[in-house]
N, C-alpha and C. Protein backbone atom coordinates (compact mmCIF):
# COMPACT_ATOMS: atom_id res chain seq x y z
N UNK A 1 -12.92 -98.68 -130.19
CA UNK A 1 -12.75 -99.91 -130.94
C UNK A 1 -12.62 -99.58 -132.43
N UNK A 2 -11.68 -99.84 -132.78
CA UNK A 2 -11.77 -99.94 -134.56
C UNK A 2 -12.01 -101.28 -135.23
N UNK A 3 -12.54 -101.43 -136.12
CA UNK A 3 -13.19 -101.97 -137.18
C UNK A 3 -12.46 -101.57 -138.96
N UNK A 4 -12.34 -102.73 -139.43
CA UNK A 4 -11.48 -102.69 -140.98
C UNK A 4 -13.35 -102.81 -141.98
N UNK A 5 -13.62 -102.02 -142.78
CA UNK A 5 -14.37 -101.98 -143.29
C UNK A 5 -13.74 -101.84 -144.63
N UNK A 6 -14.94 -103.02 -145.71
CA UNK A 6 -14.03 -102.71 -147.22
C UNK A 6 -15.13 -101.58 -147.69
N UNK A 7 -14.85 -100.41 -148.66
CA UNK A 7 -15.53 -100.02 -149.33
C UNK A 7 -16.77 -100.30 -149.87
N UNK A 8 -16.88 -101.37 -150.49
CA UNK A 8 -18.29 -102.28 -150.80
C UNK A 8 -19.16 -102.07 -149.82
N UNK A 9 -18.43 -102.90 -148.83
CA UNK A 9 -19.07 -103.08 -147.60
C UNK A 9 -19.89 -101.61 -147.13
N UNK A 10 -18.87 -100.56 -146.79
CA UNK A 10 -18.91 -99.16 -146.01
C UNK A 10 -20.42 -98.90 -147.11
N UNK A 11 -20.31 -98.63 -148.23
CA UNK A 11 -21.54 -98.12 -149.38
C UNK A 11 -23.08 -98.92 -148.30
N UNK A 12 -22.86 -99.64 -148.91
CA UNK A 12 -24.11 -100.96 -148.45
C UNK A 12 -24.28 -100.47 -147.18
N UNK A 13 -23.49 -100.42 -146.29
CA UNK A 13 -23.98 -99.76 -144.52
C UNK A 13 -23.67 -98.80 -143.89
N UNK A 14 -23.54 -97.57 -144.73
CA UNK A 14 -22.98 -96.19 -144.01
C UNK A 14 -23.74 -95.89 -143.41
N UNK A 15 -25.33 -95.73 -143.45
CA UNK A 15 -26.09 -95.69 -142.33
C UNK A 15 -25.68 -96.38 -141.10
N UNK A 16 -25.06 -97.35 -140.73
CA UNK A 16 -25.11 -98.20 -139.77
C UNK A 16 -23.77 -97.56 -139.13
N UNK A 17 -22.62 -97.51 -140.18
CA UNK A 17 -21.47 -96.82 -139.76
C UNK A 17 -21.38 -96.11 -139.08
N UNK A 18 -22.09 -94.72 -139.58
CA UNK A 18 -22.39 -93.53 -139.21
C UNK A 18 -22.42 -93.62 -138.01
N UNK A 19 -23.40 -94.33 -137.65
CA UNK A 19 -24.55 -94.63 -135.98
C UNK A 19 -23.22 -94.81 -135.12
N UNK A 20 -22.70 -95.79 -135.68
CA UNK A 20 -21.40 -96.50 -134.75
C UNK A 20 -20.06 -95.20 -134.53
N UNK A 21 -20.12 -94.65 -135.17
CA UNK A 21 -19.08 -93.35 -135.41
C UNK A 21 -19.85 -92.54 -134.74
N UNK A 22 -21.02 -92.37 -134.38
CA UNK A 22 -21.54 -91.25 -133.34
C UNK A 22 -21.38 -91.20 -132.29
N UNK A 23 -21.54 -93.34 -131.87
CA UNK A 23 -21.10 -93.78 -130.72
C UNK A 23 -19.63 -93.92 -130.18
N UNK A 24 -19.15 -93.65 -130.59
CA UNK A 24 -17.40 -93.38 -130.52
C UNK A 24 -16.73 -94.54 -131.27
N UNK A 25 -16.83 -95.07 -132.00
CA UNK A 25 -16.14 -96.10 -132.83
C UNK A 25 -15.30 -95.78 -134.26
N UNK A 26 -14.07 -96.36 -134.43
CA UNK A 26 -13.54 -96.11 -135.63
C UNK A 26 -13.55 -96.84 -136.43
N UNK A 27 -13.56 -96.18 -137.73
CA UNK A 27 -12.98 -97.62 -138.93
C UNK A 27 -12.49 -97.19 -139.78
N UNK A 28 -11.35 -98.28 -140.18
CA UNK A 28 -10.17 -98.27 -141.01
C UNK A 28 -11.03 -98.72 -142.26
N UNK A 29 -10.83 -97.82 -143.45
CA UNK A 29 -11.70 -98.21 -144.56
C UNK A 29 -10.51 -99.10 -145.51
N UNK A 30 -10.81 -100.33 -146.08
CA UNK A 30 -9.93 -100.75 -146.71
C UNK A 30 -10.36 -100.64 -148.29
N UNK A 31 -9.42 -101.19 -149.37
CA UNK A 31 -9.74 -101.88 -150.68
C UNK A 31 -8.75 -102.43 -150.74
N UNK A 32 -9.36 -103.79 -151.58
CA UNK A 32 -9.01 -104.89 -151.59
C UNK A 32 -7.61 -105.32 -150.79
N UNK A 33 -7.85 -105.28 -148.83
CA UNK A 33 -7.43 -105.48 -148.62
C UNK A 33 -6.55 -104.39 -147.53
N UNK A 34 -5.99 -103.48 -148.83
CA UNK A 34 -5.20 -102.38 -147.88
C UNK A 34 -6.01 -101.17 -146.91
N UNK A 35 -5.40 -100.54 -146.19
CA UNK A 35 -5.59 -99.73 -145.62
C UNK A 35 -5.77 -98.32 -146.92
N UNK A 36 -7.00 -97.50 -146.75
CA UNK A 36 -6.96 -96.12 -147.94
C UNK A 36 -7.68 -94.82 -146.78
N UNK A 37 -7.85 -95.31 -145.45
CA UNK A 37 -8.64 -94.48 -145.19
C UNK A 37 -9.58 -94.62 -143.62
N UNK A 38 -9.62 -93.67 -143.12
CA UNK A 38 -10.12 -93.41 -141.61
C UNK A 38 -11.66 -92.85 -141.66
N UNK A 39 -12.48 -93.45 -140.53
CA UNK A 39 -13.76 -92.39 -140.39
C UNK A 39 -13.61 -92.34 -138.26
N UNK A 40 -13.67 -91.10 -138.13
CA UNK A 40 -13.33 -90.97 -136.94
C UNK A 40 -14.27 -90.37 -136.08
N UNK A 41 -14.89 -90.22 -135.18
CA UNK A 41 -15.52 -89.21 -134.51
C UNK A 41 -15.48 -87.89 -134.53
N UNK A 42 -15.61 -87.28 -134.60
CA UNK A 42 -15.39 -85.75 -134.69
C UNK A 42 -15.19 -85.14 -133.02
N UNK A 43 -14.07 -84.63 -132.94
CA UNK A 43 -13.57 -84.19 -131.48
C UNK A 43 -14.73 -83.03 -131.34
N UNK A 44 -14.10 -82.98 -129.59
CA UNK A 44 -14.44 -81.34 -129.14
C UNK A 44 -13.45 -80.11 -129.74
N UNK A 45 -14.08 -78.74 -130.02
CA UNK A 45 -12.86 -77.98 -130.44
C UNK A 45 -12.32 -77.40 -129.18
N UNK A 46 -10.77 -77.06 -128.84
CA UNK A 46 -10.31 -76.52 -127.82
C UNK A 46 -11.04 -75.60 -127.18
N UNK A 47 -11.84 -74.38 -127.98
CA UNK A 47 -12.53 -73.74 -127.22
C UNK A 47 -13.70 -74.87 -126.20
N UNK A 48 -14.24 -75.62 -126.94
CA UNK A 48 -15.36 -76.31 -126.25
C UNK A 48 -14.63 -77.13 -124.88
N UNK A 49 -13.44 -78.14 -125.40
CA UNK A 49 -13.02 -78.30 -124.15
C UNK A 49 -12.69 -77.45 -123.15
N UNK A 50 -12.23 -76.40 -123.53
CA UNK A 50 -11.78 -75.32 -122.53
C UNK A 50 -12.86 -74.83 -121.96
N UNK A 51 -14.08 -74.61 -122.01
CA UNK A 51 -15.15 -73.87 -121.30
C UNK A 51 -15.52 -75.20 -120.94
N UNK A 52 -15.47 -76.56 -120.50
CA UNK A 52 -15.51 -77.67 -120.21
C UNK A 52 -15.17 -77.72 -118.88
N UNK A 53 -13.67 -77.48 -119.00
CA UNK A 53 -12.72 -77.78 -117.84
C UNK A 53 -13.28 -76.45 -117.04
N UNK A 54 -13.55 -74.98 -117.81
CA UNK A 54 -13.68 -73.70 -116.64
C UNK A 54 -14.90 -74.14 -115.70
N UNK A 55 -15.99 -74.80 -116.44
CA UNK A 55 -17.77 -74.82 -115.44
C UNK A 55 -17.34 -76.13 -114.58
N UNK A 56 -16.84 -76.93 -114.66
CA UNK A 56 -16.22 -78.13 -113.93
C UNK A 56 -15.30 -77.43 -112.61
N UNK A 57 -14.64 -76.51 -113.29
CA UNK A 57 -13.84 -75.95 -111.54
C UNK A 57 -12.36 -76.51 -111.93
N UNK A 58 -12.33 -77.23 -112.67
CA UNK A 58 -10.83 -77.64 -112.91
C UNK A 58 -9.83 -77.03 -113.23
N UNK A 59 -10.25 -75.99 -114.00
CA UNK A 59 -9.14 -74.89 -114.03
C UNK A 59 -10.29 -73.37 -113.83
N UNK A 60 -9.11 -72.49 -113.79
CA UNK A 60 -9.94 -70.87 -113.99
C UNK A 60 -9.16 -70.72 -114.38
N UNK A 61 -10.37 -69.35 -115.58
CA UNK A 61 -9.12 -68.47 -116.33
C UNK A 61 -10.07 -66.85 -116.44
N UNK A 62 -9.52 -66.45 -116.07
CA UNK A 62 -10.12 -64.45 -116.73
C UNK A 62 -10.90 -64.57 -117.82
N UNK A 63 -9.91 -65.26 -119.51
CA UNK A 63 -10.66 -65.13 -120.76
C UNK A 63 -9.15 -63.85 -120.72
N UNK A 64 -7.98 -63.68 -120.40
CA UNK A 64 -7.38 -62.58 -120.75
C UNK A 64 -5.88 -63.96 -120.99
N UNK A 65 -5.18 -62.47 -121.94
CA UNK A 65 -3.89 -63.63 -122.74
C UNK A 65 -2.59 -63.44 -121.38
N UNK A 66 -1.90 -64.02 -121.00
CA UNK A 66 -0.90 -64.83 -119.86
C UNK A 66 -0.03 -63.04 -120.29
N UNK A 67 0.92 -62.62 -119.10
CA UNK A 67 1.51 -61.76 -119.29
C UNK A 67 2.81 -62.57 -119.62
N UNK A 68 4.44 -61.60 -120.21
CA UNK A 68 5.29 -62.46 -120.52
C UNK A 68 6.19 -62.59 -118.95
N UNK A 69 6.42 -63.73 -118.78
CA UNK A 69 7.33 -63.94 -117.52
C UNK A 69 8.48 -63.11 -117.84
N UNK A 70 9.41 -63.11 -116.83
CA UNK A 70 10.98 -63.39 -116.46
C UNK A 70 11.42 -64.54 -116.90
N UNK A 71 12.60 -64.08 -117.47
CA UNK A 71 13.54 -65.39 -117.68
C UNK A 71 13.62 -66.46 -116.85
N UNK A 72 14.34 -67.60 -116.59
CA UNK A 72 14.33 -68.42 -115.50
C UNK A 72 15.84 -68.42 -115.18
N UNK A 73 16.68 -67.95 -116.21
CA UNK A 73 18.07 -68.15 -116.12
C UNK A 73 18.45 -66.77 -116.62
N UNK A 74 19.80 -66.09 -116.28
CA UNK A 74 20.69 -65.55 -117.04
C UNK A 74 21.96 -65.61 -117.11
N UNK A 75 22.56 -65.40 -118.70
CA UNK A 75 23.89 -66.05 -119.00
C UNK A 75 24.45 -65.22 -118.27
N UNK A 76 25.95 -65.31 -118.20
CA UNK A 76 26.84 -64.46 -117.66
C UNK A 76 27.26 -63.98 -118.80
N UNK A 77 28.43 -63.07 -118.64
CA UNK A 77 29.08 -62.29 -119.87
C UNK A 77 29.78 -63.06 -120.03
N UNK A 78 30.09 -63.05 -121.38
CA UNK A 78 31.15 -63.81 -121.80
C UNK A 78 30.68 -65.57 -121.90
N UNK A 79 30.08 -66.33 -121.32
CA UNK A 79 29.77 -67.41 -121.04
C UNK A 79 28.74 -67.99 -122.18
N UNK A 80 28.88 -69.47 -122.69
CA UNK A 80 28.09 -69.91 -123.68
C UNK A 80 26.68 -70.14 -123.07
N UNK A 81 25.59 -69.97 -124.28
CA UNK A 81 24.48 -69.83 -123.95
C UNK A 81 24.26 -72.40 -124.04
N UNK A 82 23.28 -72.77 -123.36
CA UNK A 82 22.79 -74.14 -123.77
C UNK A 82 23.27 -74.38 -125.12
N UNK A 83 22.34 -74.01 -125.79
CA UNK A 83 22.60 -73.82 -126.86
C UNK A 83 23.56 -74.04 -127.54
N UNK A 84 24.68 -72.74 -127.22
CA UNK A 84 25.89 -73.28 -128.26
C UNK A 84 26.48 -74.52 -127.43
N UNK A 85 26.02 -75.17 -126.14
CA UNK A 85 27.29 -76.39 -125.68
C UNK A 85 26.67 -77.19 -126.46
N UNK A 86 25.23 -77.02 -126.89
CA UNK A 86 24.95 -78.71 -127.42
C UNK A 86 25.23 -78.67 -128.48
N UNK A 87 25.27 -77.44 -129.24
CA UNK A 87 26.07 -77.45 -130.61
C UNK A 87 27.01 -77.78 -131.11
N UNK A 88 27.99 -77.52 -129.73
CA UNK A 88 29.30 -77.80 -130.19
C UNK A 88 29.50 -79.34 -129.64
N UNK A 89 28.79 -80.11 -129.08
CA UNK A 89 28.58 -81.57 -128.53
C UNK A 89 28.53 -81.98 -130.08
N UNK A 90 27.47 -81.53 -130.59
CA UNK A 90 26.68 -82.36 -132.12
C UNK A 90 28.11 -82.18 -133.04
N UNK A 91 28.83 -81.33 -132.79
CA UNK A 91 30.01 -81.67 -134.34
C UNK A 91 30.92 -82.74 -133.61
């Protein structure tokens, strides 16, 4: 849920804010009126999600980096690569 909070306001109850931003809530900080500004939850970092998903069973991984595949395609000789057809589409 987001919430428009004016500055004034935010001073006077950042304690309260805070609380609500711990609980997963956003707010759009305004002055007089406009939009100047976000207070957001603070995410998980990828590592944290990722050891998330491994103890859950949802994925597995080693902890080692992916080897490089095989191509999926190869051009022929002589023959345009994707590439240059869409290039030559765009002029």
């Amino acid at each position: 849920m987001e919430r428009r909070v004016g500055i004034r306001e935010l001073k006077a109850q950042l304690s309260t804010c805070i609380r609500a931003v711990k609980e997963g809530h956003t707010f759009v900080i305004t002055e007089r009126g406009r939009a100047v500004g976000r207070i957001i939850p603070v995410g998980e970092s990828l590592n944290e999600r990722m050891d998330a998903l491994v103890r859950s069973g949802v994925v597995s991984w080693n902890g080692k980096k992916l080897k490089a595949g095989r191509p999926a395609a190869k051009v022929k000789a002589g023959s345009k690569t994707l590439g240059e057809i869409v290039s030559e589409d765009r002029d």
